[in-house]
Protein backbone atom coordinates (compact mmCIF):
# COMPACT_ATOMS: atom_id res chain seq x y z
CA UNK A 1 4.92 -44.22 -14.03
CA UNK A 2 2.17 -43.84 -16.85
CA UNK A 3 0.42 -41.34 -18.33
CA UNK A 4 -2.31 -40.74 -16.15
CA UNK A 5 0.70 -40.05 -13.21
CA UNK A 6 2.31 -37.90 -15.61
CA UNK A 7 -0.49 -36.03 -16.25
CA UNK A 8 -1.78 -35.92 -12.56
CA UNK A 9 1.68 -34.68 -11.72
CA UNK A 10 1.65 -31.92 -14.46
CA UNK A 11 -1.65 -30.52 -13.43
CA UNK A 12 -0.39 -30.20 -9.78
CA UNK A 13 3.10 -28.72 -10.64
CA UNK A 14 0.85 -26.14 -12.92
CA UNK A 15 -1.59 -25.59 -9.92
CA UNK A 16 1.08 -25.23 -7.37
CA UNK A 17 2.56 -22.43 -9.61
CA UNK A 18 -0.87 -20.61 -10.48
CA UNK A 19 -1.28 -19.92 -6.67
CA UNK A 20 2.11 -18.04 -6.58
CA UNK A 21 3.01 -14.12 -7.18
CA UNK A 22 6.43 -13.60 -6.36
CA UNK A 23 8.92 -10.48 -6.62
CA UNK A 24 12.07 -10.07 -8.45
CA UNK A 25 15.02 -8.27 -8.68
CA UNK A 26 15.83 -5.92 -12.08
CA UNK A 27 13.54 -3.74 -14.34
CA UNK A 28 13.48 -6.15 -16.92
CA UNK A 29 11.74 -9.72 -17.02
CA UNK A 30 14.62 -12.17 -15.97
CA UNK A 31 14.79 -15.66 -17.76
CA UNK A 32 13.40 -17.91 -14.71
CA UNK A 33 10.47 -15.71 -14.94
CA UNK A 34 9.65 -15.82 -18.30
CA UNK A 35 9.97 -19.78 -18.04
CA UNK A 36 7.95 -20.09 -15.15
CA UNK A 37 5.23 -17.63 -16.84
CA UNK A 38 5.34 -20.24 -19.86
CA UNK A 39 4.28 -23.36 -16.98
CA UNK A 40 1.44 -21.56 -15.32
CA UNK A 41 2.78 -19.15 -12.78
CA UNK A 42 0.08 -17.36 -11.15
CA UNK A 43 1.56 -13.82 -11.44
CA UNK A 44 4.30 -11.38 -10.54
CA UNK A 45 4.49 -8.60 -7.88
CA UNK A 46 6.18 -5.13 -8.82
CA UNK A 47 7.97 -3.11 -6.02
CA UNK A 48 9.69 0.43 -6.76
CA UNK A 49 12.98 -1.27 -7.60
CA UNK A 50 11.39 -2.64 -10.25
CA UNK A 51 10.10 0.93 -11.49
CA UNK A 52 12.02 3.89 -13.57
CA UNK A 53 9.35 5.06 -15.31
CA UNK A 54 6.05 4.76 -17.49
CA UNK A 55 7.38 3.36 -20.39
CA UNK A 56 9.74 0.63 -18.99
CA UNK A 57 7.18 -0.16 -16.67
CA UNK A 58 4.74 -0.65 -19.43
CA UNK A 59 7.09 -2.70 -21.17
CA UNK A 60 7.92 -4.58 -18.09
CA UNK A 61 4.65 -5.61 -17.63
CA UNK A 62 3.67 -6.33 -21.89
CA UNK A 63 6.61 -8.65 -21.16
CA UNK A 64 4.85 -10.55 -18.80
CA UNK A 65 1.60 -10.99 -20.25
CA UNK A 66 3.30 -11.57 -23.33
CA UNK A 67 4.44 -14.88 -22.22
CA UNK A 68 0.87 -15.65 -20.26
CA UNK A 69 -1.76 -13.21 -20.87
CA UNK A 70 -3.56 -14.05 -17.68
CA UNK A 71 -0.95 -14.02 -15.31
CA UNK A 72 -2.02 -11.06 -13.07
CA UNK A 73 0.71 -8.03 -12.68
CA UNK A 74 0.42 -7.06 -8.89
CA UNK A 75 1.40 -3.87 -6.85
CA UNK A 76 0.83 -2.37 -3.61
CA UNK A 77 -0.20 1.55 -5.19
CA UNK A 78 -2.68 3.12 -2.20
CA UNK A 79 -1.95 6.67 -2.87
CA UNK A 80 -0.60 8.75 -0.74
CA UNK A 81 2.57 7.26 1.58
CA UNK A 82 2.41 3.85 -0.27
CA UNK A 83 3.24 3.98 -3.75
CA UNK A 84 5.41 1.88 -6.82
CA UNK A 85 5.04 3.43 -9.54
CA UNK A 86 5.93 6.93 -7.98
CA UNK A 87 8.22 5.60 -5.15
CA UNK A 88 10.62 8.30 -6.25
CA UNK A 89 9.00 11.59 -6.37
CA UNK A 90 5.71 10.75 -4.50
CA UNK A 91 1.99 9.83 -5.25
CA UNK A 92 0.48 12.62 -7.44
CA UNK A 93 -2.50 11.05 -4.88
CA UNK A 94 -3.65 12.02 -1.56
CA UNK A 95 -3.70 9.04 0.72
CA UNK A 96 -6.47 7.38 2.67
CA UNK A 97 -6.77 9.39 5.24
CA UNK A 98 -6.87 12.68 3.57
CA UNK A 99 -10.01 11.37 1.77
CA UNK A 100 -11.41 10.47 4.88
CA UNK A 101 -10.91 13.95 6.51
CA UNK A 102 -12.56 15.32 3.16
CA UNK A 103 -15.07 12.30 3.42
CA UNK A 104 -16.33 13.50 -0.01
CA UNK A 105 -17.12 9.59 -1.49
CA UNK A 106 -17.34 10.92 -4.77
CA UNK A 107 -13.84 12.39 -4.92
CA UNK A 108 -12.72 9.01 -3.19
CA UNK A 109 -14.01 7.10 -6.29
CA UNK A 110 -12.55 9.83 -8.69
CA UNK A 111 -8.76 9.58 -7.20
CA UNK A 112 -9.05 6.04 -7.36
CA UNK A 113 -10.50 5.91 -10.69
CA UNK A 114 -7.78 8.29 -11.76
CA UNK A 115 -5.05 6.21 -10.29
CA UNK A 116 -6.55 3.04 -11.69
CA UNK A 117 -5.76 4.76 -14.90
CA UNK A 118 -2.27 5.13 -14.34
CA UNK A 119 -1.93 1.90 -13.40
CA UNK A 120 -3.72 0.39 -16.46
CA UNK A 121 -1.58 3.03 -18.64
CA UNK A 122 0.97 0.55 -16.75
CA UNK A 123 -0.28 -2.66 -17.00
CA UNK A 124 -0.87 -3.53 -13.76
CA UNK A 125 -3.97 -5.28 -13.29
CA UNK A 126 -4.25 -5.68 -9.44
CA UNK A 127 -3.22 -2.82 -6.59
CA UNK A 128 -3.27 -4.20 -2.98
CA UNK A 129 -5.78 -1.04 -2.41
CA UNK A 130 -7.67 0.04 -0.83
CA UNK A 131 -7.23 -0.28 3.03
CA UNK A 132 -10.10 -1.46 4.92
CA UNK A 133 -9.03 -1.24 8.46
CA UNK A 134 -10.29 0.83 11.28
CA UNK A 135 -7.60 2.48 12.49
CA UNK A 136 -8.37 3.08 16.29
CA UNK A 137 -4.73 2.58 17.87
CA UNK A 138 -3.12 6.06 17.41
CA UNK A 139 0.39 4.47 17.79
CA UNK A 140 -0.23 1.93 14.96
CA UNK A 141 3.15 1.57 13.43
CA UNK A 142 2.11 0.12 9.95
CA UNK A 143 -1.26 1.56 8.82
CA UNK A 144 -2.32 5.16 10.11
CA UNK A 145 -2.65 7.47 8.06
CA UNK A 146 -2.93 4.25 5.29
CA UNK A 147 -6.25 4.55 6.83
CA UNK A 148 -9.66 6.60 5.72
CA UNK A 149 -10.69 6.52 9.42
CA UNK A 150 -11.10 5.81 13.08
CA UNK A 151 -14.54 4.99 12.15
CA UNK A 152 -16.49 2.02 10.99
CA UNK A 153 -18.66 3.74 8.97
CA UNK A 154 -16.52 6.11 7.12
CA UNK A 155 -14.07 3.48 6.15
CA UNK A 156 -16.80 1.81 4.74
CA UNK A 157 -17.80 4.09 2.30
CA UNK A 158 -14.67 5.00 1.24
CA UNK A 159 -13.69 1.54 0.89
CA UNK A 160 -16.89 0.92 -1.39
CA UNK A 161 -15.85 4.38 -3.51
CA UNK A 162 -12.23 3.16 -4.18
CA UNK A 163 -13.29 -0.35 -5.10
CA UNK A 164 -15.63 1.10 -7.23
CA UNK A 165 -12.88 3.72 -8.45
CA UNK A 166 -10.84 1.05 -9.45
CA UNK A 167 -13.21 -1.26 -11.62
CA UNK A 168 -14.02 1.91 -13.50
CA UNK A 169 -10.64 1.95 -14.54
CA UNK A 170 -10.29 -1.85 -15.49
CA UNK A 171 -7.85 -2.77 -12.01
CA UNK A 172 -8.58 -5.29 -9.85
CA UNK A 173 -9.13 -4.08 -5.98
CA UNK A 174 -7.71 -5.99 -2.92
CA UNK A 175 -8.79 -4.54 0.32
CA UNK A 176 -7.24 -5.27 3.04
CA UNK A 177 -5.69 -6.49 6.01
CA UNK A 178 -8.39 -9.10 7.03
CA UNK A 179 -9.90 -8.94 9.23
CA UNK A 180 -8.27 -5.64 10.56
CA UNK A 181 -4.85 -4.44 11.01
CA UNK A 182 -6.30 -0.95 12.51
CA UNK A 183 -6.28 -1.49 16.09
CA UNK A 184 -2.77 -3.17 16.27
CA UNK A 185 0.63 -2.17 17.97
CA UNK A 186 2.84 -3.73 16.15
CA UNK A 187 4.22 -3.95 12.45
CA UNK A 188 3.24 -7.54 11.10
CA UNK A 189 6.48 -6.84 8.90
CA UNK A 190 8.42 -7.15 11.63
CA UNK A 191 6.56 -8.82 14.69
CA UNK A 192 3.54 -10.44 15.10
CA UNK A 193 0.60 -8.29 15.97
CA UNK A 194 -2.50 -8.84 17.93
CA UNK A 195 -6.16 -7.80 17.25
CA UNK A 196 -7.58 -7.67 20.88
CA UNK A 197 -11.19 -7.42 20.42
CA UNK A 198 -14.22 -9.12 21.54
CA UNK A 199 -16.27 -10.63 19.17
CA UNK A 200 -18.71 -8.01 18.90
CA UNK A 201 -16.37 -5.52 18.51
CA UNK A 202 -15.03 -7.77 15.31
CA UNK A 203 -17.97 -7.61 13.72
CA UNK A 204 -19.60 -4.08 14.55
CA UNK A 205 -16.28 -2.06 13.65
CA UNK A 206 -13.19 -4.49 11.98
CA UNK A 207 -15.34 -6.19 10.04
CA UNK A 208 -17.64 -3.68 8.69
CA UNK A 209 -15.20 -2.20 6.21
CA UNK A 210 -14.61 -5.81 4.34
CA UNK A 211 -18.66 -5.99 4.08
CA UNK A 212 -18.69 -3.10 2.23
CA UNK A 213 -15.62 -3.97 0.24
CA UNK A 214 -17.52 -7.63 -0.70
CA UNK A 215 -20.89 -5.91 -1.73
CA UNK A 216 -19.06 -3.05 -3.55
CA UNK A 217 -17.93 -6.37 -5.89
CA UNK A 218 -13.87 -6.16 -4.58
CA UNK A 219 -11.69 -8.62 -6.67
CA UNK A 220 -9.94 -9.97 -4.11
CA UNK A 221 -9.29 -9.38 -0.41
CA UNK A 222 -5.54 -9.52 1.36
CA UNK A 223 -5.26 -11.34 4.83
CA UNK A 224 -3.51 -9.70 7.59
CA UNK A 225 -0.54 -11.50 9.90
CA UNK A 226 -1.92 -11.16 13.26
CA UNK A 227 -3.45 -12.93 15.44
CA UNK A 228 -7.59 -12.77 16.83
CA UNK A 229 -7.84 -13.97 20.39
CA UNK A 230 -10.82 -16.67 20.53
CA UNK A 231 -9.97 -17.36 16.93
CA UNK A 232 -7.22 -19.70 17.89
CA UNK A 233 -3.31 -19.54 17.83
CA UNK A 234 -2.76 -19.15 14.24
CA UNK A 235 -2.59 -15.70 11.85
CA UNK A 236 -5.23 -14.80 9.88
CA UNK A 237 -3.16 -15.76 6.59
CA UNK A 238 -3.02 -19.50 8.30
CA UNK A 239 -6.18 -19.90 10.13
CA UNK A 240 -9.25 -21.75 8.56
CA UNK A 241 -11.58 -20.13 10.97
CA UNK A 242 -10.91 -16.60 10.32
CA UNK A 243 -10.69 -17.14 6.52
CA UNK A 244 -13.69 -19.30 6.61
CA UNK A 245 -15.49 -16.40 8.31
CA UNK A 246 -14.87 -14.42 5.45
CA UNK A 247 -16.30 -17.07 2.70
CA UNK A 248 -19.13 -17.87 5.25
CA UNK A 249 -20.33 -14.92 6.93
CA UNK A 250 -19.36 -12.03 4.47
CA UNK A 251 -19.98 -13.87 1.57
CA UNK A 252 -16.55 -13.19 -0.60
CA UNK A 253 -15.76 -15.46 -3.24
CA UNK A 254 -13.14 -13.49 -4.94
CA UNK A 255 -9.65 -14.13 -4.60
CA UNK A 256 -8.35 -14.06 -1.07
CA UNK A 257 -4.63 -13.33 -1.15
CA UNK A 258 -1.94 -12.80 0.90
CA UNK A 259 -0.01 -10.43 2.99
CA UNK A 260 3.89 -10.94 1.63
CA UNK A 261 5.00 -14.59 3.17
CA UNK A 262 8.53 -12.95 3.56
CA UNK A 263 7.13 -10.82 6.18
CA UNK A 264 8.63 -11.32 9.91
CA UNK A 265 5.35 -12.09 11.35
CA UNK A 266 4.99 -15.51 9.49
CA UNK A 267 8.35 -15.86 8.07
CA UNK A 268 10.26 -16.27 11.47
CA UNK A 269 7.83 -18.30 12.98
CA UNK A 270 6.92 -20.83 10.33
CA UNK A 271 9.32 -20.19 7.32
CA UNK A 272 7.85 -19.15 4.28
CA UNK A 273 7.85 -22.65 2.66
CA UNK A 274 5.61 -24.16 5.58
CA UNK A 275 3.44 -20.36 5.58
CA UNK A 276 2.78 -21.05 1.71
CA UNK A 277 1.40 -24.82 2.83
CA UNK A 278 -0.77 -23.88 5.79
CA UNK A 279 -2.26 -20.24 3.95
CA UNK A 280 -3.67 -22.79 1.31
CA UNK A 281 -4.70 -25.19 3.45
CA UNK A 282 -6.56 -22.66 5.49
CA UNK A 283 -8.27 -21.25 2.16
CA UNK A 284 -6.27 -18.77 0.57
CA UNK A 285 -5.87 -18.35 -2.88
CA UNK A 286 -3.06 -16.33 -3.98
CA UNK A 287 0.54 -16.11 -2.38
CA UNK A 288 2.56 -12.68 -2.17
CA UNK A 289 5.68 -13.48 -1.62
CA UNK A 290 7.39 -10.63 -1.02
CA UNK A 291 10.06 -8.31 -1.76
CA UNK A 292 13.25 -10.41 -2.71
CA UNK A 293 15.65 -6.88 -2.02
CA UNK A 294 14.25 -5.25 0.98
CA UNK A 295 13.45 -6.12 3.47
CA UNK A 296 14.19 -9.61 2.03
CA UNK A 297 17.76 -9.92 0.10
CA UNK A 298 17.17 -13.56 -0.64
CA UNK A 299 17.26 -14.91 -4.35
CA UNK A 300 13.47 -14.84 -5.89
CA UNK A 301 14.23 -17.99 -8.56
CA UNK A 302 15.68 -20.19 -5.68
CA UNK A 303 13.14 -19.10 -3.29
CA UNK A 304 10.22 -19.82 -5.64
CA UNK A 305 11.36 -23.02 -6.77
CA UNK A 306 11.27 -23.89 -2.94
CA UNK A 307 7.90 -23.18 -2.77
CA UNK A 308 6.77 -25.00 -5.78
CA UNK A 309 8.21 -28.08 -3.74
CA UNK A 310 6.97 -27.25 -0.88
CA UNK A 311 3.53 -27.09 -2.39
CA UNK A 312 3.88 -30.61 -4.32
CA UNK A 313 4.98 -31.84 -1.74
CA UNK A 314 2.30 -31.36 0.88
CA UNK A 315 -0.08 -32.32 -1.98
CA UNK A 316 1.62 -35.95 -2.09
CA UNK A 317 2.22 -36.12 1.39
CA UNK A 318 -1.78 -35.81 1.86
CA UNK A 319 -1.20 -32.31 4.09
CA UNK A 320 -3.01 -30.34 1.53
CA UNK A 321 -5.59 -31.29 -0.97
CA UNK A 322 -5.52 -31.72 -4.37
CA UNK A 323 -8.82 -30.16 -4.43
CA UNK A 324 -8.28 -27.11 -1.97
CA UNK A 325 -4.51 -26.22 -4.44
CA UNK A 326 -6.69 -26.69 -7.77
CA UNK A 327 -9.45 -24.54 -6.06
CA UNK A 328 -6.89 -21.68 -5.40
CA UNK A 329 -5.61 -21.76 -8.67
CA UNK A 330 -8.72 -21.71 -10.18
CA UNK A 331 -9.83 -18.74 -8.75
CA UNK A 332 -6.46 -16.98 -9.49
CA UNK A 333 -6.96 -17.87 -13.39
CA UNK A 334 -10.23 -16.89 -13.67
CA UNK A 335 -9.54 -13.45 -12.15
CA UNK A 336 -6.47 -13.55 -14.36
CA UNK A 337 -8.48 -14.42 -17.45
CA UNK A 338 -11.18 -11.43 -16.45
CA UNK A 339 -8.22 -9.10 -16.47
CA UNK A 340 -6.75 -10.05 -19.79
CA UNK A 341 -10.38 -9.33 -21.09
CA UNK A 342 -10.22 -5.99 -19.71
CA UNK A 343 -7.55 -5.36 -21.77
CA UNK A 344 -8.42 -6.62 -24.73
CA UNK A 345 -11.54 -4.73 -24.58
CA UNK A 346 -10.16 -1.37 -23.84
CA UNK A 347 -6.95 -0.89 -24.83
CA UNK A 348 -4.32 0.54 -22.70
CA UNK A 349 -1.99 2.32 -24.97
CA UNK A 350 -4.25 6.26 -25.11
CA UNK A 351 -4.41 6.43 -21.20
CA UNK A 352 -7.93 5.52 -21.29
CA UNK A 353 -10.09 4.27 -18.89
CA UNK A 354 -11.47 0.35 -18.92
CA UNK A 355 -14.90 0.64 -17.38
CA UNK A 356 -17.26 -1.75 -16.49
CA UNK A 357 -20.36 0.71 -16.59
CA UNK A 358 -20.87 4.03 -15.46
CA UNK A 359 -19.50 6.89 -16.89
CA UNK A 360 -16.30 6.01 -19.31
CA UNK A 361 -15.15 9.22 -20.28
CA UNK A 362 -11.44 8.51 -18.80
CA UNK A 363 -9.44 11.79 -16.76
CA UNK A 364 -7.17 13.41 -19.36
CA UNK A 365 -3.41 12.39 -18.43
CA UNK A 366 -2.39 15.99 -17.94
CA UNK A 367 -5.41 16.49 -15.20
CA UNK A 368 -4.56 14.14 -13.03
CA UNK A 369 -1.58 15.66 -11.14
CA UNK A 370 -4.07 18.53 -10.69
CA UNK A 371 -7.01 16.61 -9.79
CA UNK A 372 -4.49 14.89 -6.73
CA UNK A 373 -3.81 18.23 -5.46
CA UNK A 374 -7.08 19.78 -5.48
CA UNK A 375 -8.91 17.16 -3.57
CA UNK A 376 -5.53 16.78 -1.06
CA UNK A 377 -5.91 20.35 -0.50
CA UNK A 378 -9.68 19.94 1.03
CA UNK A 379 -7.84 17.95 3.68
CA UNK A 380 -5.51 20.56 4.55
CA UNK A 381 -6.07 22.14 8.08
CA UNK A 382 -4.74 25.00 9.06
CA UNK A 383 -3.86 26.78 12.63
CA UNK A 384 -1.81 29.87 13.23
CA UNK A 385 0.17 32.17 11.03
CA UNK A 386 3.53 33.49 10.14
CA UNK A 387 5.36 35.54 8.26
CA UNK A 388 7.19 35.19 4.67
CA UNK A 389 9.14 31.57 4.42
CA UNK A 390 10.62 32.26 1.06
CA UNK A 391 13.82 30.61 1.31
CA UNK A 392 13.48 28.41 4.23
CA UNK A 393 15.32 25.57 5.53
CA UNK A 394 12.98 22.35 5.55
CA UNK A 395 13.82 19.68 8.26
CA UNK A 396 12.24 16.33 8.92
CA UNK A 397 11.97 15.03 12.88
CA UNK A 398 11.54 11.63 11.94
CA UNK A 399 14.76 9.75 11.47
CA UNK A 400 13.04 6.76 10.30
CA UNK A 401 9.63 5.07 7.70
CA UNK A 402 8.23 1.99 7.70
CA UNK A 403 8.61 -0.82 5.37
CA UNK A 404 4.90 -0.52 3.57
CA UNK A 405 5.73 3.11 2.66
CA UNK A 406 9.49 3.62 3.25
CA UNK A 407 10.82 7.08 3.99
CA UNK A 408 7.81 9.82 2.93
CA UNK A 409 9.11 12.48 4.85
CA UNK A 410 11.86 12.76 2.01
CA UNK A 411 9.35 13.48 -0.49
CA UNK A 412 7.36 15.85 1.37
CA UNK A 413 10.98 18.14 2.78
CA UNK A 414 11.84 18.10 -1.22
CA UNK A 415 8.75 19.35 -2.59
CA UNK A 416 8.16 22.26 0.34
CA UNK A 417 11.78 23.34 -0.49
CA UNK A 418 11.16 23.67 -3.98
CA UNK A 419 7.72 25.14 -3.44
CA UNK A 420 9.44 27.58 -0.88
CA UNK A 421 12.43 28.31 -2.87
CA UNK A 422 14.36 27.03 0.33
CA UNK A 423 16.61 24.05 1.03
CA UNK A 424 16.24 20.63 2.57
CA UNK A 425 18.76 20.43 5.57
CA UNK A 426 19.04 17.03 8.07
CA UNK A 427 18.78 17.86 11.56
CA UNK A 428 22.20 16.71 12.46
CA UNK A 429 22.98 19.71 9.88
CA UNK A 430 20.01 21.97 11.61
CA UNK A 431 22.11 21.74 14.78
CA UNK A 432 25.32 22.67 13.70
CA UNK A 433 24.21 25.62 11.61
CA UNK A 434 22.12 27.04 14.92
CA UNK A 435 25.15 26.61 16.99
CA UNK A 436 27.59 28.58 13.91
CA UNK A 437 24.80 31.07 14.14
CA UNK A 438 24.42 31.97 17.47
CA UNK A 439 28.15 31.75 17.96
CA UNK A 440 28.56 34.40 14.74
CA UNK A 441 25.69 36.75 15.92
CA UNK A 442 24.24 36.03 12.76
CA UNK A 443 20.26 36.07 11.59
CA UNK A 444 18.91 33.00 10.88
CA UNK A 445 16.15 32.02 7.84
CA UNK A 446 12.79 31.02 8.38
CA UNK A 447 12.56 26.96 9.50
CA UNK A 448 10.00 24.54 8.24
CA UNK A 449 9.85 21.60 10.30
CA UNK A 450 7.77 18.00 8.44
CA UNK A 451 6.85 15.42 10.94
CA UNK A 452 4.76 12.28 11.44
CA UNK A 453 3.43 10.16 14.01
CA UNK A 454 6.90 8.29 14.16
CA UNK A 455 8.56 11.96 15.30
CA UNK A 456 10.74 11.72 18.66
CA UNK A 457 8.69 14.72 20.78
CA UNK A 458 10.74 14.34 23.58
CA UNK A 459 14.32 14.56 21.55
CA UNK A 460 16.10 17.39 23.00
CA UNK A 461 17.23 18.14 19.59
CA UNK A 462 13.66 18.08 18.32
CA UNK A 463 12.79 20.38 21.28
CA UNK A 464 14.99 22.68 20.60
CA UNK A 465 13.80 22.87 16.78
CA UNK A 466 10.28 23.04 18.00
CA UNK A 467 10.80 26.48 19.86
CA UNK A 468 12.76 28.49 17.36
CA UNK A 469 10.44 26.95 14.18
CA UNK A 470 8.24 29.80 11.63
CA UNK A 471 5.68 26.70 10.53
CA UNK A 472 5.19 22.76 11.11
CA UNK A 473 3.69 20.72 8.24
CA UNK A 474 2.30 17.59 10.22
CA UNK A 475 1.60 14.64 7.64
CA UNK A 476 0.58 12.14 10.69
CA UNK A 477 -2.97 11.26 12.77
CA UNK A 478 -1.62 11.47 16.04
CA UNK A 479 -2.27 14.85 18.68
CA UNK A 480 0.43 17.02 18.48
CA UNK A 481 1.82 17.72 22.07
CA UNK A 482 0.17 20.46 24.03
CA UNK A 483 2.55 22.61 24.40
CA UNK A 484 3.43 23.20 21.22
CA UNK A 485 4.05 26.93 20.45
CA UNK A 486 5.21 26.71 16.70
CA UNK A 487 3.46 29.70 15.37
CA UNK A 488 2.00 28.52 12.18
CA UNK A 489 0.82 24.52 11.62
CA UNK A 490 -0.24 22.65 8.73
CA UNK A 491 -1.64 19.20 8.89
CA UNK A 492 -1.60 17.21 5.71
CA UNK A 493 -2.85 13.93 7.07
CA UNK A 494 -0.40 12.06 4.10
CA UNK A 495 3.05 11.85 3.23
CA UNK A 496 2.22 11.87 -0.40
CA UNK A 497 3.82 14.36 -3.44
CA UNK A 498 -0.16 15.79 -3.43
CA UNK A 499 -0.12 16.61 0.37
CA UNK A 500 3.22 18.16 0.13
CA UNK A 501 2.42 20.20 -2.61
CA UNK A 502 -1.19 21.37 -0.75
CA UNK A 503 0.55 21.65 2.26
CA UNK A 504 3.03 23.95 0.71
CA UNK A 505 0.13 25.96 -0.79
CA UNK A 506 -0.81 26.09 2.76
CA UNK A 507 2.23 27.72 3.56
CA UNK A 508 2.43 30.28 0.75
CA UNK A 509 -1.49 30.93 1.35
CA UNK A 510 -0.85 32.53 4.95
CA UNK A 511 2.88 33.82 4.44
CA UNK A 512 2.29 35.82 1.24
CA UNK A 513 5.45 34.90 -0.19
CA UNK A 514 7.19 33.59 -2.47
């Protein structure tokens, strides 16, 4: 072999890495890391195991551009249900559809300048935000209330506010799930979902949103796993046509990255080594590989260093091009580079905003908590009344989250407790304490019930809760059954710490107390 082939083989090695942004285990940069940062790796992507707080997190991520200042630091921080950096307590940020219930585009761009703040503060220099998917299907499993809207339209603007949110903060946008993920039945983490539309309904209501996103100047744009009937057999993330559409007919030529390759909908059908292959192949750019501890719990170093391979490999073996992987990785650097500028430029240490134009005065740290609830409380609404819930137990219905957002009805019982001076009690416990109580004679509290559009409304148990509860706080999309007689309900629209804490407002707005 001579120097030309070792060369040739270096560059593709370095390419094959610069495409790829995987997870890891620990809140700390682990040693394969840093030595694949040091050969060209593309970037990393944070999940909340990877988060205590702002100052590890902050070092976590000088860490990694320490050892390549242009690798790009990646989360999935929407606001609202889906958050990293505040996986704990909850987003200090109303979600999606809150905003679009406000539909107020200024306050859209102002949350998301204000959480592209925090997330610079952070180091983070991309958030898989915002969503740009119509979501029509009321029983969508995955997006929802991840959503601004059921309408084209709306979305649109809102999607052109966050994106332009975001860049006033100095973080890169991703909308997403291309071409739409809105109007789907099933979770692309686990299955594989279809988007049954005609073509004319593509491109007058799924595809309207990503428009916007592209001429609102969106870094990059994340693929969705599901399939587009008349679009042939393959995912989005996989299929040349649909991503071609997007270079072609929208114009985009940002970064197109995408959805996690460890997720069900790809990952059971064509492993994630042969998903990596055919997603470049078909024109995407950047590779999320997922979350190596849930719902993964496979090793990140090992799994990476298969996709390296798996990358070279289909280079040499003439399956991908040369070209096409050194096209990717281009792109990836050069968004990579434009974020390391950013921060050179502004600085991230004061909390201060990196702006490119427009107004630069940044949101003072200590506002933004405040700001989050003020503009989540214009998307309360309110039915019915009640009387004093000071000290009330606070039950959630739904036994279960999904894997984008986890379990948000956690967050929102614990904060209407607090707010209510009152307790958070399971509904196995619920039970037991009505049955002590009727068997004892003995008064019961006032009962806060939190649900979401996952909430069993035919569970007996839940039934039975239903008719003896004071106040509801709803944080889903989805009609509430007919014949529900709770006398006092609160819709949130968002899962979030900000709707919990308006929604609790709410509450203490119409009770009186405490």
């Amino acid at each position: 072999m001579n120097q030309t082939d070792l060369t040739a083989g270096d560059d593709l090695r370095r390419d094959a890495l610069g495409v790829l942004a995987p997870g890891f285990v620990g809140t700390t940069l682990p040693p394969w890391l840093e030595q694949l940062l040091d050969e060209g790796l593309g970037g990393v992507w944070l999940f909340g195991h990877n988060v205590e707080d702002e100052a590890q997190v902050r070092a976590l991520t000088d860490a990694v551009h320490g050892r390549r200042a242009a690798a790009l630091v990646c989360a999935d921080e929407e606001g609202g249900t889906v958050t990293r950096l505040h996986h704990a307590e909850g987003s200090p940020w109303p979600g999606a559809w809150a905003l679009g219930v406000v539909d107020d585009a200024e306050a859209t761009r102002t949350v998301y300048r204000g959480l592209g703040e925090q997330l610079a503060v952070a180091g983070i220099d991309l958030t898989a935000a915002p969503d740009a998917d119509v979501n029509t299907e009321p029983d969508n499993p995955v997006i929802g209330v991840r959503s601004f809207g059921a309408d084209a339209g709306l979305v649109a603007r809102h999607v052109s506010a966050a994106a332009a949110g975001l860049a006033e903060a100095g973080v890169a946008s991703c909308a997403k799930h291309f071409p739409g993920h809105g109007s789907t039945t099933l979770d692309s983490h686990l299955d594989l979902p279809v988007l049954d539309v005609d073509p004319q309904t593509l491109t007058s209501r799924e595809l309207v949103p990503f428009r916007a996103a592209v001429d609102a100047g969106t870094d990059a744009i994340m693929t969705g796993h599901l399939v587009v009937p008349g679009h042939g057999d393959l995912p989005a993330t996989l299929n040349p046509a649909l991503l071609g559409m997007l270079r072609e007919e929208l114009g985009f030529t940002g970064v197109i990255c995408t959805d996690a390759l460890d997720m069900a909908a790809v990952a059971d059908r064509y492993g994630r080594e042969r998903s990596a292959v055919l997603a470049l192949a078909a024109g995407a750019d950047l590779l999320c590989i997922g979350n190596p501890v849930f719902p993964g719990d496979y090793d990140a170093a090992e799994d990476t260093a298969r996709l390296v391979e798996a990358v070279v490999a289909a280079v040499r073996d003439g399956e991908l091009s040369a070209a096409r992987l050194a096209e990717a990785a281009g792109r990836v650097r050069a968004l990579g580079a434009r974020q390391a500028a950013r921060r050179a430029g502004h600085g991230r240490g004061d909390g201060g905003a990196a702006t490119d134009g427009g107004d630069s005065t940044p949101l003072p740290p200590e506002g933004r908590d405040d700001l989050g609830q003020r503009v989540a409380a214009r998307g309360v609404r309110i039915t019915g009344a009640c009387g004093s819930l000071s000290g009330a137990d606070v039950v959630a219905l739904s036994r279960r989250g999904n894997i984008a957002s986890g379990a948000r009805q956690e967050v929102v019982s614990g904060v209407l407790a607090q707010e209510l001076s009152g307790r958070v009690r399971t509904l196995d416990q619920t039970v037991d304490e009505a049955v002590d109580d009727r068997t004892a004679g003995t008064d019961r509290g006032p009962l806060v019930l939190v649900s979401d559009d996952h909430s069993g409304w035919d569970d007996p148990t839940i039934r039975g809760l239903l008719g003896r509860a004071d106040a509801l706080v709803h944080t889903g999309i989805r009609d509430l059954p007919a014949d529900l007689a709770v006398p006092r309900v609160v819709r949130t629209y968002g899962g979030g710490r900000a709707s919990a804490l308006a929604g609790a407002t709410a509450l203490r707005g119409l009770g009186g107390e405490p």
